[in-house]
Protein backbone atom coordinates (compact mmCIF):
# COMPACT_ATOMS: atom_id res chain seq x y z
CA UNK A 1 1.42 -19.20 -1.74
CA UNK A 2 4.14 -18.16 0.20
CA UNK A 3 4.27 -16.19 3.82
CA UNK A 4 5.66 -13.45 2.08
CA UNK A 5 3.73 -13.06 -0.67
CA UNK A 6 0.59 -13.29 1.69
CA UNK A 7 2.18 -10.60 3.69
CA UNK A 8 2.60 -8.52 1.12
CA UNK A 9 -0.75 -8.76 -0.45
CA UNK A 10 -1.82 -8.14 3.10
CA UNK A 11 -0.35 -4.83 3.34
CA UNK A 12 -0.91 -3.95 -0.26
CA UNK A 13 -4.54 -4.03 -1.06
CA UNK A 14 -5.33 -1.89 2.53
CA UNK A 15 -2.57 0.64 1.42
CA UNK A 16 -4.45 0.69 -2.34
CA UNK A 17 -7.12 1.30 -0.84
CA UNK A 18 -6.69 4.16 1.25
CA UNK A 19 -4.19 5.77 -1.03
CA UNK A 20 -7.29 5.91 -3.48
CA UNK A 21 -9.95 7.03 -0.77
CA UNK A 22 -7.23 9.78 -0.22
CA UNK A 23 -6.22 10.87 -3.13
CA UNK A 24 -10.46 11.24 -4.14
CA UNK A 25 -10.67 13.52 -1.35
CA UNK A 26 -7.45 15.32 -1.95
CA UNK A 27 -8.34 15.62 -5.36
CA UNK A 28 -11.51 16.93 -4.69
CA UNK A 29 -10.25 19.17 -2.42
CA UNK A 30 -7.63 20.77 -4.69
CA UNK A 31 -10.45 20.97 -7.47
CA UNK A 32 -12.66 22.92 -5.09
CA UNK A 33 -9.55 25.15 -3.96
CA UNK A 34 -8.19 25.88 -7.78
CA UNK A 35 -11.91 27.16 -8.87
CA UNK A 36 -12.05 29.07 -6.02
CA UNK A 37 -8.65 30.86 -6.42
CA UNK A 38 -9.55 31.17 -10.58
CA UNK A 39 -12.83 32.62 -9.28
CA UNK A 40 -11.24 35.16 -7.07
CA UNK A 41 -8.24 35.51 -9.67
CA UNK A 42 -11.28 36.69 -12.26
CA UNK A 43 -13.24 39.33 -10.46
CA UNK A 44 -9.66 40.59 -10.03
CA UNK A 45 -9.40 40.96 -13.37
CA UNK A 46 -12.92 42.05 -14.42
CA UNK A 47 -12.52 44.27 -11.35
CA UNK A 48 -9.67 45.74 -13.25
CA UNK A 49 -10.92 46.25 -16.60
CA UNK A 50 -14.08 47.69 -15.63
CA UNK A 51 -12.30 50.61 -13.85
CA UNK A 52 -10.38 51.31 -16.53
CA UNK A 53 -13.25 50.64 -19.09
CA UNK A 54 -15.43 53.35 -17.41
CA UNK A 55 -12.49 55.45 -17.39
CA UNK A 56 -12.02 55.45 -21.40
CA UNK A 57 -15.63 55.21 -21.73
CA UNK A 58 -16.26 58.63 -19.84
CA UNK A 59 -13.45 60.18 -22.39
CA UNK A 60 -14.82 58.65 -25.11
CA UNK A 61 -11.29 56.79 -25.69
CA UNK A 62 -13.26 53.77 -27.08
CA UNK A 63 -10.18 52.46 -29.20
CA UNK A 64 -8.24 52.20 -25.50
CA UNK A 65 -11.07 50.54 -24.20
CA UNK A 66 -11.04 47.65 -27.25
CA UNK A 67 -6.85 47.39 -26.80
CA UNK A 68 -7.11 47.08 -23.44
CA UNK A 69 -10.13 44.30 -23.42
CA UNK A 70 -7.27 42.67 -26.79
CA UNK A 71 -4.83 42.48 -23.74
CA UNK A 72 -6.21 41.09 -21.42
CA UNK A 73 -7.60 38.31 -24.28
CA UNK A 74 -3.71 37.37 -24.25
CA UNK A 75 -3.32 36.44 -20.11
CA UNK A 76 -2.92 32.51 -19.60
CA UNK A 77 -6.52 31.99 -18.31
CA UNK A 78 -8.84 34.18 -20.02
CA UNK A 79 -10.44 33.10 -23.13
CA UNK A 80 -11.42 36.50 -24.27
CA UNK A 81 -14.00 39.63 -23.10
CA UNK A 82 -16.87 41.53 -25.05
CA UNK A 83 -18.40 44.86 -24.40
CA UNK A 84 -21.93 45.37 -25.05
CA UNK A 85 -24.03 48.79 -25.24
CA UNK A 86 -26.66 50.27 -22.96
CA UNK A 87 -29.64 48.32 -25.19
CA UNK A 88 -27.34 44.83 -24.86
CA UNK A 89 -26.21 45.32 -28.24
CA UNK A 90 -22.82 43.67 -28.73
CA UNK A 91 -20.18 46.52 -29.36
CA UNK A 92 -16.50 44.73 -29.38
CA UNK A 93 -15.38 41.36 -28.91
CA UNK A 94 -11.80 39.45 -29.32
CA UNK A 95 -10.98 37.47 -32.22
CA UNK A 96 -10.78 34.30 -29.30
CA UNK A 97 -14.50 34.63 -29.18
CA UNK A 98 -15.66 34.59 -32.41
CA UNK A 99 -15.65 30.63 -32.41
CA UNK A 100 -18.34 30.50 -30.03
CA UNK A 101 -21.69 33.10 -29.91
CA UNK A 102 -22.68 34.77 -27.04
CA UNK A 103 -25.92 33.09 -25.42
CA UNK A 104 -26.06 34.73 -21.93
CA UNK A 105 -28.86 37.35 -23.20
CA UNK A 106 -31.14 36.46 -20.20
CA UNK A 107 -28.31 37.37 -17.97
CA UNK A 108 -27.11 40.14 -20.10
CA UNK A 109 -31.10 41.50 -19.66
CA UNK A 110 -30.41 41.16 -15.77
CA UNK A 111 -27.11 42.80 -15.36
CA UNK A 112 -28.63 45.97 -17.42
CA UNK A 113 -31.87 46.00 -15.53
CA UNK A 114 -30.87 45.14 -12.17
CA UNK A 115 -27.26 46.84 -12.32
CA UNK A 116 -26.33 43.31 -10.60
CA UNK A 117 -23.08 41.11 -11.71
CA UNK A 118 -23.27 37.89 -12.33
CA UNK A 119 -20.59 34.42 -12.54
CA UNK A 120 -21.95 31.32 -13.98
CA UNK A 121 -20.30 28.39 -15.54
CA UNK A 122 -20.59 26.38 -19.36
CA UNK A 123 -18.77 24.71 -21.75
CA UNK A 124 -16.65 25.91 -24.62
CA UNK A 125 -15.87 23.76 -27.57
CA UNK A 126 -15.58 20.87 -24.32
CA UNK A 127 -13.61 23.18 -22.63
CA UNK A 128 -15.04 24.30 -18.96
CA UNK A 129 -15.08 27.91 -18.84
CA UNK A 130 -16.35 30.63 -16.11
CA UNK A 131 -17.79 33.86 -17.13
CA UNK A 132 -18.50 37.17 -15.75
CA UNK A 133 -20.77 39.90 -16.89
CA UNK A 134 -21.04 43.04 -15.07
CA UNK A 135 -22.41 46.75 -15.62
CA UNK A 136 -21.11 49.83 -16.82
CA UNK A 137 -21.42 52.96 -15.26
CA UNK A 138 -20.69 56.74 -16.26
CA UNK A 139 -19.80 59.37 -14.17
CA UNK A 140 -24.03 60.07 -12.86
CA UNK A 141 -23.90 56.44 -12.33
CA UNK A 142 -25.89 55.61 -14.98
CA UNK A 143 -25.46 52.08 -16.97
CA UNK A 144 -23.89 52.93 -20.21
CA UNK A 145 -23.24 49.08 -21.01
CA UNK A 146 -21.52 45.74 -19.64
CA UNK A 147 -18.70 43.82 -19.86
CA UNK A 148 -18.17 39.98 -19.98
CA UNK A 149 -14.63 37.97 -19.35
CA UNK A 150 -14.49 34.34 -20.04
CA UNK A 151 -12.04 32.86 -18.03
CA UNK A 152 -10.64 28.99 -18.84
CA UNK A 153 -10.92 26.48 -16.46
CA UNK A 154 -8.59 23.77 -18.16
CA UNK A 155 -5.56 24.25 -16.43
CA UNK A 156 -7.66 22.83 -13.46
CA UNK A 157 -8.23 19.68 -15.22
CA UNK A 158 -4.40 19.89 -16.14
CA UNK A 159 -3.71 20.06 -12.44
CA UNK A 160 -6.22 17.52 -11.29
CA UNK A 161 -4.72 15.01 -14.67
CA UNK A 162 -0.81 15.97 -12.84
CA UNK A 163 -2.37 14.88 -9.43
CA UNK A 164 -3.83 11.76 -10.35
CA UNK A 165 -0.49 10.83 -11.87
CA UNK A 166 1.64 11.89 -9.18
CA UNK A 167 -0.53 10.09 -6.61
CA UNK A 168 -1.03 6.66 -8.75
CA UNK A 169 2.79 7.10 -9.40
CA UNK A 170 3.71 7.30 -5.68
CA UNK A 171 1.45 4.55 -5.22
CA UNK A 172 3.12 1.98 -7.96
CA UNK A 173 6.38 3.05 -6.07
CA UNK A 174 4.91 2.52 -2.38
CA UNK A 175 3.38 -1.16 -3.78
CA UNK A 176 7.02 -2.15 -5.11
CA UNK A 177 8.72 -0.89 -2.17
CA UNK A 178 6.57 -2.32 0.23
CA UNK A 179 6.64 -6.16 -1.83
CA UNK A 180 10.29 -5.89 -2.05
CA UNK A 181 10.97 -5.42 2.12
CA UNK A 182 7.78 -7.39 2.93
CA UNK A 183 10.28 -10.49 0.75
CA UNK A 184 13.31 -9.78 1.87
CA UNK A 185 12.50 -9.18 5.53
CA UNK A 186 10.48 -12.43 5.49
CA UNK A 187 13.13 -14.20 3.90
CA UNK A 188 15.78 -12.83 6.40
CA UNK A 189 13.53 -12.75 9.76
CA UNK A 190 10.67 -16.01 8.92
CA UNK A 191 11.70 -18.27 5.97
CA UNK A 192 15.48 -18.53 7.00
CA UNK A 193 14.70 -19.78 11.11
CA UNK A 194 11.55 -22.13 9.78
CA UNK A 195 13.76 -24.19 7.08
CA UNK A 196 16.12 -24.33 9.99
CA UNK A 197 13.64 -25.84 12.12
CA UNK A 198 12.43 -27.92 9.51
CA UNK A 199 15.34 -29.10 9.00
CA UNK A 200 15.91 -29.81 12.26
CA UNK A 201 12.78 -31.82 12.85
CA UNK A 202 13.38 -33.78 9.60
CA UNK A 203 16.65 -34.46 11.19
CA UNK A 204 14.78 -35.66 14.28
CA UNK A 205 12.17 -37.74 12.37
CA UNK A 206 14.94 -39.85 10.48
CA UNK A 207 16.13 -40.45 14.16
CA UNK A 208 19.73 -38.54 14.14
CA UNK A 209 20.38 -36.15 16.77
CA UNK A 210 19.71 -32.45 15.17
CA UNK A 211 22.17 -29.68 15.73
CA UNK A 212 20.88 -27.05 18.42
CA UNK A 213 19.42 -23.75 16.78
CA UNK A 214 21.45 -20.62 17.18
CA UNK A 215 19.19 -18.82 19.22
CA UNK A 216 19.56 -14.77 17.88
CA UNK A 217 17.58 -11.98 19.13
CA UNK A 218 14.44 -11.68 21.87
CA UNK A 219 11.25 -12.52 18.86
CA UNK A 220 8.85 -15.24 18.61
CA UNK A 221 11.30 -17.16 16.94
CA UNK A 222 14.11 -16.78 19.19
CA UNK A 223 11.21 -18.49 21.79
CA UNK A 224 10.38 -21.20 19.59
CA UNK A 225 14.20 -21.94 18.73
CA UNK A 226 15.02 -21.92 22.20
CA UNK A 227 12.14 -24.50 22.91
CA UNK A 228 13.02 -26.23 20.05
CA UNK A 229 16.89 -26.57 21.81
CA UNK A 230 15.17 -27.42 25.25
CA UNK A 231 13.10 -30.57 23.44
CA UNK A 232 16.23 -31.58 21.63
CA UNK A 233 18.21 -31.75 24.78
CA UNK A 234 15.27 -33.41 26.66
CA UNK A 235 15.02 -36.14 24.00
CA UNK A 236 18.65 -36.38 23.57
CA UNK A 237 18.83 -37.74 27.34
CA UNK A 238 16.18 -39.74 27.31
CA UNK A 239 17.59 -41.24 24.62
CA UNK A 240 20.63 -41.88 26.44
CA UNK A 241 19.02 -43.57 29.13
CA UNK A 242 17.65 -45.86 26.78
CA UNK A 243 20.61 -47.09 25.60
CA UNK A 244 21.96 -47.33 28.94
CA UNK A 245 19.38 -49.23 29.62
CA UNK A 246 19.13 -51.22 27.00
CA UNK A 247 22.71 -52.09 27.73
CA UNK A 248 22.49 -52.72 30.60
CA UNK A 249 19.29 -55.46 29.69
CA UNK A 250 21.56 -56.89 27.46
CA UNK A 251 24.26 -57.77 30.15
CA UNK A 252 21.89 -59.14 32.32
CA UNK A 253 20.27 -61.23 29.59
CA UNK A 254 23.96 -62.19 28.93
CA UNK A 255 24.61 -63.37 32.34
CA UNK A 256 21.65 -64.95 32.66
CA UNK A 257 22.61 -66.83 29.51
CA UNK A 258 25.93 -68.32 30.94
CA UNK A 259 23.81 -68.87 34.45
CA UNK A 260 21.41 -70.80 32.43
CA UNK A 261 24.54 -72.42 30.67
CA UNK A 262 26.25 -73.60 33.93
CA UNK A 263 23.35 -74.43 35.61
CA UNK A 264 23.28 -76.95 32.53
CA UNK A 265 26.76 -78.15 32.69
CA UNK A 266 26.42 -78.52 36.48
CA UNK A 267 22.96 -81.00 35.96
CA UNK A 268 25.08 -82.91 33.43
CA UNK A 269 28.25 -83.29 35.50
CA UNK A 270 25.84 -84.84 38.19
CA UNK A 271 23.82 -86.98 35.88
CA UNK A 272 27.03 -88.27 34.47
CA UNK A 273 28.68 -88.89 38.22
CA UNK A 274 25.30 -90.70 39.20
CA UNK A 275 25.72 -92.81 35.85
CA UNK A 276 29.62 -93.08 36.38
CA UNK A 277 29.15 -93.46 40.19
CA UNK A 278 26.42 -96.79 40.24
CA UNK A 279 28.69 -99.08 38.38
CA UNK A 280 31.75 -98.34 40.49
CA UNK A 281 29.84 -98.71 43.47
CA UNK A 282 28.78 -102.59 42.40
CA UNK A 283 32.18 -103.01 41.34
CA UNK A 284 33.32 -101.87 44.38
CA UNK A 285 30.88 -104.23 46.81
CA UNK A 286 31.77 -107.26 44.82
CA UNK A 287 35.25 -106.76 45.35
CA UNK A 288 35.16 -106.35 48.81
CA UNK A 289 32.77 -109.09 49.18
């Protein structure tokens, strides 16, 4: 595998990693937030209708009271309301609610007898939902029935499903980006300078003198190229002084050779003046004798 790709993988899997750890806690975070501002956002509204519910109540405008609960059935978030009597008895509900039975009679029981509200959370048709049930009260304060508001908690979901594909869509884009300059910087900065010293010292290994490395920038491989330059020049004179030398071996070999060679011509000469020489010198006695 190549530096790059290493590199890359390097950086990637970390950056995976804590993109996921953070997105889990941001998620989590934003989940927690949402319900709390839907929360808030429904005893608003409950708030609301149970002023104005006492209100038509006390004039006995009970037709008001059943538009206004159809209205508020028709905001984004709420699933639908139903208004119960002072004996729990259920009075009015939206159409919205027919689909799934009220069940909260315990806490019905409670709100009438303590004059307490309550919030809890279940599950519509696999749909999270909040509700809210809360007393009644005429104008001697008396409980005169109780109101509940559903309110959806989808769009939370919705927001948390948008999230998850923003974040693992920022992290795709993040995991390309950071491959593609991981490459090319590696290719520009690491693979480019080592097959030029590779090069070089393949050059260097088939014994021919390798061209000096342009030595660019202050980095790591600026240093090595610059060593690399230093052990080229070193090598290249000691080269040099080999051949000199070697040269100069050769010379003296050479005149030794043609000593060796005269020294040889001069033991000849002399053997063949001594054999030349004896005979003439006989010669020469006898004839003055």
């Amino acid at each position: 595998m190549r530096l790059g790709w290493k590199l890359a993988i390097a950086l990637v899997i970390p950056l995976v990693l804590l993109t996921a750890v953070l997105g889990y806690v941001f998620m989590k975070r934003s989940r927690e937030l949402l319900r709390e501002e839907l929360t808030k956002e429904g005893r608003a509204i409950v708030r609301v209708v149970r002023i104005a519910g006492e209100d038509y109540l006390r004039d006995r405008q009970v037709s008001d009271l059943r538009g206004l609960v159809d209205r508020i059935a028709g905001f984004e978030r709420v699933l639908g309301a139903r208004l119960f009597d002072e004996r729990g008895k259920l009075t009015y509900q939206t159409s919205s609610l027919e689909p799934y039975p009220f069940q909260q009679w315990d806490n019905l029981r409670r709100v009438l007898s303590e004059r307490k509200e309550i919030e809890y959370r279940r599950s519509l048709g696999g749909r999270p939902a909040m509700g809210f049930i809360v007393p009644l009260y005429n104008r001697h304060g008396q409980v005169i029935g109780a109101l509940q508001v559903l309110q959806l908690e989808a769009y939370i979901d919705e927001d948390a499903r948008i999230t998850r594909d923003f974040i693992l869509t920022l992290t795709l884009a993040m995991v390309i980006a950071i491959i593609l300059i991981v490459l090319i910087v590696t290719r520009l900065s690491i693979s480019r300078p080592i097959a030029r010293l590779v090069t070089s010292f393949r050059d260097m290994g088939a014994l021919e003198v390798p061209a000096r490395i342009p030595v660019r920038g202050n980095d790591e491989f600026a240093w090595l190229s610059l060593e690399f330059n230093n052990m080229r020049d070193r090598l290249e004179a000691t080269r040099t002084r080999l051949i000199s030398e070697q040269e100069h071996r050769r010379n003296a070999e050479e005149r030794l050779r043609n000593s060796e060679r005269l020294a040889g011509l001069g033991r000849l000469a002399a053997g063949l003046a001594h054999e030349i020489g004896t005979p003439l010198n006989v010669i020469s006695g006898r004839a003055r004798s």
